[in-house]
C-alpha atoms as a PDB file:
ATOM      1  CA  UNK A   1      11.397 -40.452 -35.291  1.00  0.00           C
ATOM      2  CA  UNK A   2      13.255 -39.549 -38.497  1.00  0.00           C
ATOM      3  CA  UNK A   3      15.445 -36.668 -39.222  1.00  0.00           C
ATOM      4  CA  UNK A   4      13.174 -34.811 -40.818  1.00  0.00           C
ATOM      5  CA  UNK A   5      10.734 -34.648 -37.549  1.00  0.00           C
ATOM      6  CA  UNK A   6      13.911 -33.482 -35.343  1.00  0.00           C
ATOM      7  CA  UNK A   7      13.802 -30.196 -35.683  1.00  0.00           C
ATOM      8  CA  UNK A   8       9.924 -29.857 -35.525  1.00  0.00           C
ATOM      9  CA  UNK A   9       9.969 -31.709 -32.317  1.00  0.00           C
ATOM     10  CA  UNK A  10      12.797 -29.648 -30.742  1.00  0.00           C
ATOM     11  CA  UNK A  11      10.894 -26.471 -31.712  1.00  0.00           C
ATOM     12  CA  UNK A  12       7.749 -27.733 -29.779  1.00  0.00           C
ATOM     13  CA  UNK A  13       9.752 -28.586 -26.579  1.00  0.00           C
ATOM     14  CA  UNK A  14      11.583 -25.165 -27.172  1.00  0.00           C
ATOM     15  CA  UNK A  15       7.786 -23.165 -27.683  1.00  0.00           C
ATOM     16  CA  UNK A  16       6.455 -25.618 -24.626  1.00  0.00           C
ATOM     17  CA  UNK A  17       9.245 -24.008 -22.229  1.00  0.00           C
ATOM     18  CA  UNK A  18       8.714 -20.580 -23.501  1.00  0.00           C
ATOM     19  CA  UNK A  19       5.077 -20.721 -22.836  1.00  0.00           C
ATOM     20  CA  UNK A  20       6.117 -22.264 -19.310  1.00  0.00           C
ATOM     21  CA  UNK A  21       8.888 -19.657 -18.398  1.00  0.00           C
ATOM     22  CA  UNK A  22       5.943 -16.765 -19.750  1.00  0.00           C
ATOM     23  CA  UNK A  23       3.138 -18.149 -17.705  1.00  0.00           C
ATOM     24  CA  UNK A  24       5.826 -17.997 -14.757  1.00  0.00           C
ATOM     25  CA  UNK A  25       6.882 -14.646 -15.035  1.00  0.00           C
ATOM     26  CA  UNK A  26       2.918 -13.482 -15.084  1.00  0.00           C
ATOM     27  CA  UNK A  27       2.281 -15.217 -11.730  1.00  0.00           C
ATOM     28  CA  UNK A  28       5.258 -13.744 -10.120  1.00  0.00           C
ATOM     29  CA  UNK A  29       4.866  -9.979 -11.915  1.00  0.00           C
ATOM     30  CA  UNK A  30       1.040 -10.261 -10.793  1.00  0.00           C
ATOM     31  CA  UNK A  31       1.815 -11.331  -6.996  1.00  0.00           C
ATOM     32  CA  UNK A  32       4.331  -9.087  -6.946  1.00  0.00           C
ATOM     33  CA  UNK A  33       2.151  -6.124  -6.981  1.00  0.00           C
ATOM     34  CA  UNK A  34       1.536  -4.431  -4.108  1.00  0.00           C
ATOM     35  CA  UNK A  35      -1.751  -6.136  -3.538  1.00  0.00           C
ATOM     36  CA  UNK A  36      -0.006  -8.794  -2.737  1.00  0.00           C
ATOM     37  CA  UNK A  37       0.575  -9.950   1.408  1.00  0.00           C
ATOM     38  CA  UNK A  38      -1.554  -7.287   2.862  1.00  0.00           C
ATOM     39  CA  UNK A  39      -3.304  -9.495   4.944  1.00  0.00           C
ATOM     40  CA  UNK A  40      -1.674 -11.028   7.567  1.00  0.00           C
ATOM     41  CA  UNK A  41      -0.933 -11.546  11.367  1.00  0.00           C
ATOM     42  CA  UNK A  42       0.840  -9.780  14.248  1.00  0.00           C
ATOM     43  CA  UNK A  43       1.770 -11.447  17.483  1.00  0.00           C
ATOM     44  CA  UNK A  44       1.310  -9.099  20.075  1.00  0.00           C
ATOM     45  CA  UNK A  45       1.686 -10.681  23.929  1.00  0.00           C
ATOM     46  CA  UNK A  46       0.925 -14.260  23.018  1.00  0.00           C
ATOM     47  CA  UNK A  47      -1.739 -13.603  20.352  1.00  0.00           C
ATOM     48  CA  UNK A  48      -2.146 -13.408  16.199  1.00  0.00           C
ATOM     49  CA  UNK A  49      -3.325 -10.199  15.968  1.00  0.00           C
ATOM     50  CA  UNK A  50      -4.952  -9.886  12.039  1.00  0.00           C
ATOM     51  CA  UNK A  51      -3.816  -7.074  10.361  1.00  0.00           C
ATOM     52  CA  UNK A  52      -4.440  -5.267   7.094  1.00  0.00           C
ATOM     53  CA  UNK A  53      -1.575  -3.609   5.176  1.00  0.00           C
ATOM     54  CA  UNK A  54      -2.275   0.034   6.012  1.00  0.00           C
ATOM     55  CA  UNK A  55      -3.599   2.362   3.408  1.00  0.00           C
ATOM     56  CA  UNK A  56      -4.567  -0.695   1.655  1.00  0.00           C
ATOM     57  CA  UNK A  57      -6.626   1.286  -1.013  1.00  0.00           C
ATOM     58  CA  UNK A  58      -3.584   2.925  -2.133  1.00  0.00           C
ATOM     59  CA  UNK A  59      -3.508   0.705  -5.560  1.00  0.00           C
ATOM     60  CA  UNK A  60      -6.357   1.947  -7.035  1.00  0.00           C
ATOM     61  CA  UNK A  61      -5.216   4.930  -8.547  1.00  0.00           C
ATOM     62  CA  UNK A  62      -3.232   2.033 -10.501  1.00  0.00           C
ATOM     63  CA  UNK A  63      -5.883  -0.050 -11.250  1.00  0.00           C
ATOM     64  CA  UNK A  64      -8.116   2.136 -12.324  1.00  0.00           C
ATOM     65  CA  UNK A  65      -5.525   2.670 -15.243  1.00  0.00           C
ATOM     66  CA  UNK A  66      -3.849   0.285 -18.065  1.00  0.00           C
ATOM     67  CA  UNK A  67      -0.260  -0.667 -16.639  1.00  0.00           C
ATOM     68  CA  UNK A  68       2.590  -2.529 -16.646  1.00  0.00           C
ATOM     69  CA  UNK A  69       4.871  -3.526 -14.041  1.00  0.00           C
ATOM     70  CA  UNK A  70       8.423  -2.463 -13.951  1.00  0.00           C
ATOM     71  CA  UNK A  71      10.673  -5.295 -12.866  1.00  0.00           C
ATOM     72  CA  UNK A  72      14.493  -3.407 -13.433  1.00  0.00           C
ATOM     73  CA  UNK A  73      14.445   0.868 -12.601  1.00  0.00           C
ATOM     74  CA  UNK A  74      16.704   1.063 -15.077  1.00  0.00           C
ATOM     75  CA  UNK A  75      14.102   0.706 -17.290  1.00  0.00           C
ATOM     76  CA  UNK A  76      11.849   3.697 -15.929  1.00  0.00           C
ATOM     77  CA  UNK A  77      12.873   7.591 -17.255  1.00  0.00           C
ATOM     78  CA  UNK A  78      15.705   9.159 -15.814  1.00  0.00           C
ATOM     79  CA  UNK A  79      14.780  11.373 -12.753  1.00  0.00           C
ATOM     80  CA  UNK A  80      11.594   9.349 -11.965  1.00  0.00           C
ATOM     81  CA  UNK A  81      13.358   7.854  -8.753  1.00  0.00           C
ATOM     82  CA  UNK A  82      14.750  11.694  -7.982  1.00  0.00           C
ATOM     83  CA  UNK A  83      11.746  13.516  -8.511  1.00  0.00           C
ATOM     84  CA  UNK A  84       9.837  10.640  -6.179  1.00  0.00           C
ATOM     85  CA  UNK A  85      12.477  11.061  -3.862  1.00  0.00           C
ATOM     86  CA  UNK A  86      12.071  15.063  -3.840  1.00  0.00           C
ATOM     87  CA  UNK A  87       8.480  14.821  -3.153  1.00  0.00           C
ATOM     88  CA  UNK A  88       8.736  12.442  -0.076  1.00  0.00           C
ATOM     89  CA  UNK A  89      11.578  14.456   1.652  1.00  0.00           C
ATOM     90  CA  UNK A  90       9.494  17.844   0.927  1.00  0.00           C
ATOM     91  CA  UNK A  91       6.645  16.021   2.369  1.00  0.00           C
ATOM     92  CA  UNK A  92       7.491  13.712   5.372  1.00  0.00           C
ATOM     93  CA  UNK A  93      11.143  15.284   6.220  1.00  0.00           C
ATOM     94  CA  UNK A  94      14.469  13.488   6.203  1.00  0.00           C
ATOM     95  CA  UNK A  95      14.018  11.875   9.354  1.00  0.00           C
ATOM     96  CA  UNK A  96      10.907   9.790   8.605  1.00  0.00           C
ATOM     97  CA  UNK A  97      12.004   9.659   4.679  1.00  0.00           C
ATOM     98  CA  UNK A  98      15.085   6.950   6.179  1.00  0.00           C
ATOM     99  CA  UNK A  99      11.955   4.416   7.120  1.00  0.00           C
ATOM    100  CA  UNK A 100      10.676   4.774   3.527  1.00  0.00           C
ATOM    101  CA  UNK A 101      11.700   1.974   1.153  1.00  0.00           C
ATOM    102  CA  UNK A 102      11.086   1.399  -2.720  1.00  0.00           C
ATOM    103  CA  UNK A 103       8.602  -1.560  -3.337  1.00  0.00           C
ATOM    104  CA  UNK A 104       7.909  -1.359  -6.856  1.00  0.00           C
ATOM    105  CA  UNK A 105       6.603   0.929 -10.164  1.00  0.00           C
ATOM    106  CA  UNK A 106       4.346   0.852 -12.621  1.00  0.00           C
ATOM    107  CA  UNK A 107       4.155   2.241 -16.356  1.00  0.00           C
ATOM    108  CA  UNK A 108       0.779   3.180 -17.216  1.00  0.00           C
ATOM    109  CA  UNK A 109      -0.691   2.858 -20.789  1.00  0.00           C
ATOM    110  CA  UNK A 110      -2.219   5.276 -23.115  1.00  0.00           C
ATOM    111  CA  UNK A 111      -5.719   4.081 -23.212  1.00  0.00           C
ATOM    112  CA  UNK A 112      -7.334   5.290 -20.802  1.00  0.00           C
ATOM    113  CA  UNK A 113     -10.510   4.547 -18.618  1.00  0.00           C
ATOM    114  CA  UNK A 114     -12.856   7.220 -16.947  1.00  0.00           C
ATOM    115  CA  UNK A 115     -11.603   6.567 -13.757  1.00  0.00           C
ATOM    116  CA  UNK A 116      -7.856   6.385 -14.904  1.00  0.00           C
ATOM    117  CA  UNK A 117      -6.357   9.731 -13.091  1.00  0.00           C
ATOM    118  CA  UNK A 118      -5.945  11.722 -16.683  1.00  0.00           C
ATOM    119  CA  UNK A 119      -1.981  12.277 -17.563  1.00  0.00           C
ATOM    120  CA  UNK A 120      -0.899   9.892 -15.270  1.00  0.00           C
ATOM    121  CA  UNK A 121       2.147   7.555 -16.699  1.00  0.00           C
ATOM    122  CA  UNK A 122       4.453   6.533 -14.344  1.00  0.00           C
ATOM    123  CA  UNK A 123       3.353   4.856 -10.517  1.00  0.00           C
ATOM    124  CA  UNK A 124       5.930   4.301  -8.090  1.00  0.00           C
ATOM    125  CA  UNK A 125       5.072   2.911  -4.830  1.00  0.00           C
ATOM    126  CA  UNK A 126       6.953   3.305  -1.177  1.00  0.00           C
ATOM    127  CA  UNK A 127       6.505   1.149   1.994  1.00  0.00           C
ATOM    128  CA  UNK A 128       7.867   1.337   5.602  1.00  0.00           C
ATOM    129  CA  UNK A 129       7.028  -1.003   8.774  1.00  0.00           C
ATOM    130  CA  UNK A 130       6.783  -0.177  12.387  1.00  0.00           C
ATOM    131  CA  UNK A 131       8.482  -1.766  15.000  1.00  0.00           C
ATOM    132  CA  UNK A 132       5.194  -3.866  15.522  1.00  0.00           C
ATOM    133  CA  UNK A 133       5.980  -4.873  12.179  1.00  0.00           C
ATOM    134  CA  UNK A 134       2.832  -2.960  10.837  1.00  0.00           C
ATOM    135  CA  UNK A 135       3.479  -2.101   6.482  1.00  0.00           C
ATOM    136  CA  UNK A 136       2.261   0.658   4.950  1.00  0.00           C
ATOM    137  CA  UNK A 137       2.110   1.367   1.482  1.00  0.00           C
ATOM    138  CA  UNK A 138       1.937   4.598  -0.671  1.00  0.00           C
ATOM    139  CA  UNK A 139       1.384   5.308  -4.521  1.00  0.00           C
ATOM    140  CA  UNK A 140       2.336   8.315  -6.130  1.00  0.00           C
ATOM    141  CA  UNK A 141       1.233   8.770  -9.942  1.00  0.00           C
ATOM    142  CA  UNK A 142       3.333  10.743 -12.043  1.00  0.00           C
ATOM    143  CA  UNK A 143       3.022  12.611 -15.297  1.00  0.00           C
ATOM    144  CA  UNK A 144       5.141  12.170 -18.606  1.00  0.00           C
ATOM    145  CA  UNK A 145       7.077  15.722 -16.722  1.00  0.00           C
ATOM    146  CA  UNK A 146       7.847  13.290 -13.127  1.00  0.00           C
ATOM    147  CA  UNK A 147       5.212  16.189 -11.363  1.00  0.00           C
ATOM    148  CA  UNK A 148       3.105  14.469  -8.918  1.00  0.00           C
ATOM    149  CA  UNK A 149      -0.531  14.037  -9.874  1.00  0.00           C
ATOM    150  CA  UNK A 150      -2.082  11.666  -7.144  1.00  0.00           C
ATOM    151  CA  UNK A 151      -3.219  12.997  -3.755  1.00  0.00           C
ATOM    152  CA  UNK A 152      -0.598  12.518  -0.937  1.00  0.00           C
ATOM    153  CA  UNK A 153      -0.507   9.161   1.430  1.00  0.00           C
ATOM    154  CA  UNK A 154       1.312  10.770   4.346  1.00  0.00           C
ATOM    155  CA  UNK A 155       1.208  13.347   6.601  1.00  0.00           C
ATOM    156  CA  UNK A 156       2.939  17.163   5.839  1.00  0.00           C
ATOM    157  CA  UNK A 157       6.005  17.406   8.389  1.00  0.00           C
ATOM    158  CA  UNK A 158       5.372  21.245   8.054  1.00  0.00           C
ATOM    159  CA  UNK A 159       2.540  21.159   9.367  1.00  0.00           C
ATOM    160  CA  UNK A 160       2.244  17.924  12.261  1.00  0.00           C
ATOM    161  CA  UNK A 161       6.486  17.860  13.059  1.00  0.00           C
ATOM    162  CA  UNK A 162       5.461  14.757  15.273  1.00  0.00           C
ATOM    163  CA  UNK A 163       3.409  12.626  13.035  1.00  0.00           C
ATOM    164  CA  UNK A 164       5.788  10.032  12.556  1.00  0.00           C
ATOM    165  CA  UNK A 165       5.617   9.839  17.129  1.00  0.00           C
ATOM    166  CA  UNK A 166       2.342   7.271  16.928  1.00  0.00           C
ATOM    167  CA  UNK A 167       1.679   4.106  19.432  1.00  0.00           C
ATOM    168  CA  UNK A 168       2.251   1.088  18.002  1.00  0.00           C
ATOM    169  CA  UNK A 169       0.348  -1.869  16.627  1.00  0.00           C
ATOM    170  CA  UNK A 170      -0.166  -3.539  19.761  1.00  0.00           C
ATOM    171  CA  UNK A 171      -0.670  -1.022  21.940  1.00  0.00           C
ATOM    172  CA  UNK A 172      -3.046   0.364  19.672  1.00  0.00           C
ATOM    173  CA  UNK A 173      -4.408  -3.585  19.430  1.00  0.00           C
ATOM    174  CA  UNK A 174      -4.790  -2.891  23.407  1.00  0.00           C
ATOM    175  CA  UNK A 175      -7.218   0.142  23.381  1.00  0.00           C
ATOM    176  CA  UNK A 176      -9.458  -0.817  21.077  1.00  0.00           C
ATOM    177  CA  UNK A 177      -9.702  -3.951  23.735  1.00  0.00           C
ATOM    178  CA  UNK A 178     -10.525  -2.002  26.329  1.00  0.00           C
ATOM    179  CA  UNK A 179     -12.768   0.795  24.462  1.00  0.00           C
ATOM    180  CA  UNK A 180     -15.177  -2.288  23.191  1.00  0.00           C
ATOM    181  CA  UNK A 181     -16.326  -5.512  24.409  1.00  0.00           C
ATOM    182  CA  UNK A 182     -12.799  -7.576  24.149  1.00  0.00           C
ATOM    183  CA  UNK A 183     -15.337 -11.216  23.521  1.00  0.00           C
ATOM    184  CA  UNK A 184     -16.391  -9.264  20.104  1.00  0.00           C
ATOM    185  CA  UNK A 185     -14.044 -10.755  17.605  1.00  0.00           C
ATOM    186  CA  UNK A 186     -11.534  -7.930  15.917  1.00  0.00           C
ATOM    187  CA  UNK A 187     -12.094  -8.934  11.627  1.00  0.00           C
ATOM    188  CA  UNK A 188      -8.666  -6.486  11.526  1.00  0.00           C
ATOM    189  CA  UNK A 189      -6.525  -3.798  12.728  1.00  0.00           C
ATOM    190  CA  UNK A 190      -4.472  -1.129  10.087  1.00  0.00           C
ATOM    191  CA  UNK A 191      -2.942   1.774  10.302  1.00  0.00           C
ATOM    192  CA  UNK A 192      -4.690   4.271   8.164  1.00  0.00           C
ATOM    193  CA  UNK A 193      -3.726   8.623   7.217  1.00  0.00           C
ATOM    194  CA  UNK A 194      -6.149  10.721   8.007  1.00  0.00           C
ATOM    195  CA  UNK A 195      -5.999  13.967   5.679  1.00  0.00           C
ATOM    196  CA  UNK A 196      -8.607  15.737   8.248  1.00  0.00           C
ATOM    197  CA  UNK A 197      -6.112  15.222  11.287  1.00  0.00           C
ATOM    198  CA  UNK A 198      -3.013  14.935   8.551  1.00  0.00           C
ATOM    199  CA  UNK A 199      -1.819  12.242  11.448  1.00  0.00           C
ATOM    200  CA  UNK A 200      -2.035   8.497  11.390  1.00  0.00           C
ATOM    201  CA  UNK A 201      -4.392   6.723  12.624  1.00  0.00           C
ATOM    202  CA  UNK A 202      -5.291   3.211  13.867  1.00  0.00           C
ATOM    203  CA  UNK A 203      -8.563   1.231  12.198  1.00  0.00           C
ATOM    204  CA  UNK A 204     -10.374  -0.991  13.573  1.00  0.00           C
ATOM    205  CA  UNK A 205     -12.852  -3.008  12.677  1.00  0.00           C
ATOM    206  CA  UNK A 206     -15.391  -5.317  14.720  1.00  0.00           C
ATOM    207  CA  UNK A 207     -18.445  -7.040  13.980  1.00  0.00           C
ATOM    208  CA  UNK A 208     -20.296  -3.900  12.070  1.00  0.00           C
ATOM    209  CA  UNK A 209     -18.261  -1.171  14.000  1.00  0.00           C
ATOM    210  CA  UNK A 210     -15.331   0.670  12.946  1.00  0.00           C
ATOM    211  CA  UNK A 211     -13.205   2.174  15.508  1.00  0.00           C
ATOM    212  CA  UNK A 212     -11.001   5.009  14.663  1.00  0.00           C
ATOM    213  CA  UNK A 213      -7.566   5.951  17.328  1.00  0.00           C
ATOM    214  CA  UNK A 214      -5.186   8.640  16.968  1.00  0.00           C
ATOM    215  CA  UNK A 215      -2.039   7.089  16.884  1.00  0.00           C
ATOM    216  CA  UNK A 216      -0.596  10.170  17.977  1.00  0.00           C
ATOM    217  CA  UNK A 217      -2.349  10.509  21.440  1.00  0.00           C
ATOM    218  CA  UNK A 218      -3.720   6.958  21.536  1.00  0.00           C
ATOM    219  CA  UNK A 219      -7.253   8.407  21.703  1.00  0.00           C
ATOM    220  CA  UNK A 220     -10.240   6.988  20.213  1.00  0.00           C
ATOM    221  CA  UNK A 221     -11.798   9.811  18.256  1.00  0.00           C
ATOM    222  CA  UNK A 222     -14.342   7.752  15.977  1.00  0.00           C
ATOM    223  CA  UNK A 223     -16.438   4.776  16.065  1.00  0.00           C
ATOM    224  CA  UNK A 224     -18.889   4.404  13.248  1.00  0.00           C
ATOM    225  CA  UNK A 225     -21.139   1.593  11.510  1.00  0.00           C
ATOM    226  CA  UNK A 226     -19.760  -0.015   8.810  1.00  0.00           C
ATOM    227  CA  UNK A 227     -22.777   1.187   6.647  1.00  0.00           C
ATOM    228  CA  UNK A 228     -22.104   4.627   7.671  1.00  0.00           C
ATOM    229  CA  UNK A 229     -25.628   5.033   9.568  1.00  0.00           C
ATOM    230  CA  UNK A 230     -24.559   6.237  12.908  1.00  0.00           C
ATOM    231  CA  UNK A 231     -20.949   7.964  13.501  1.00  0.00           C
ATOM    232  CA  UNK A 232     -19.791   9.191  16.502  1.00  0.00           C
ATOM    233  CA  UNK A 233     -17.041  11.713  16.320  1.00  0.00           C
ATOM    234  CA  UNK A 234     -14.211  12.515  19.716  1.00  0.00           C
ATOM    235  CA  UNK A 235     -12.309  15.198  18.034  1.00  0.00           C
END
């Protein structure tokens, strides 16, 4: 190689690595979302219990938008963080608001799809696990103002002061055991809000049956077929 080719060769190693470190940072950005790890296992008295990350849906008021993750919150406006962490306090109390944590946050872009919640631009997302090691996972959308435009994840502490009281994931693994035949095998178990009851609840699912417990009295108050032709309500 002559000197003349040096420099054109360095470049391409240079543009090689660049490419390399871009197609990195993509992977991890993209399984860093919270879509990522929602599926996974809980022991629970000698057995791997599957589990889905509860209120696994709560993504898609993301992805029905344009957006861009935020790896460094010093990059999102100034108050975002305060104005999410107004809304949580206000809405699950101080006591429960110590078992949230920050996951991660979104920017979302200006062109916008049907489905795109309209004058949303800023997504933050929240998680907390129980002692059963159960996650759950909230989204709030914000506008360019930081007011809240998505529809709330978690139950009002004005009006259920006990919600955050709920039976765990294994006793909760336990009664939907004994409420259905135990040799039917369990496809998952997540923990779920229910805006009707504004309590958790635990979700079930086995074979083509759904069954729904309130994790506040450990009651089954649902079962239902997966297609939604026969429901059975307890409450």
């Amino acid at each position: 190689m002559n000197r003349k080719e040096q420099p054109t060769a360095n470049k391409m190693i240079i543009d090689n690595c660049k490419l390399l470190i871009a197609i990195f940072s993509f992977f991890i950005a993209t399984t860093a979302t919270p879509l990522a790890a929602q599926q996974f296992t809980i022991h629970c008295n000698g057995e791997n219990i599957p589990a889905n990350g509860g209120n696994n849906s709560h993504f898609g008021v993301v992805l029905d938008c344009p957006y861009a993750e935020v790896a460094d919150t010093s990059d999102l406006p100034k108050g975002l963080l305060k104005a999410t962490r107004k809304y949580l306090l206000k809405r699950v109390g101080p006591t429960f608001y110590k078992r949230l944590v920050y996951y991660s946050s979104q920017t979302i872009g200006d062109e916008r799809r049907e489905s795109c919640t309209p004058g949303a631009k800023y997504a933050v997302q929240y998680m907390f696990a129980d002692a059963d090691s159960m996650e759950f996972y909230v989204t709030m959308l914000f506008d360019k103002d930081l007011k809240v435009l998505s529809k709330p994840f978690l139950p009002d502490v004005k009006k259920n002061p006990k919600f955050g009281k709920y039976i765990g994931f294994c006793e909760a693994y336990k009664k939907v055991q004994a409420d259905t035949l135990p040799d039917v095998q369990l496809s998952y178990l997540t923990l779920e809000y229910s805006p009707k009851l504004n309590s958790f609840v635990w979700v079930a699912r086995k074979d083509d049956t759904y069954i729904i417990i309130n994790a506040q009295t450990g009651n089954v108050i649902r079962r239902k077929n997966t297609d939604g032709s026969k429901m059975v309500d307890f409450d």
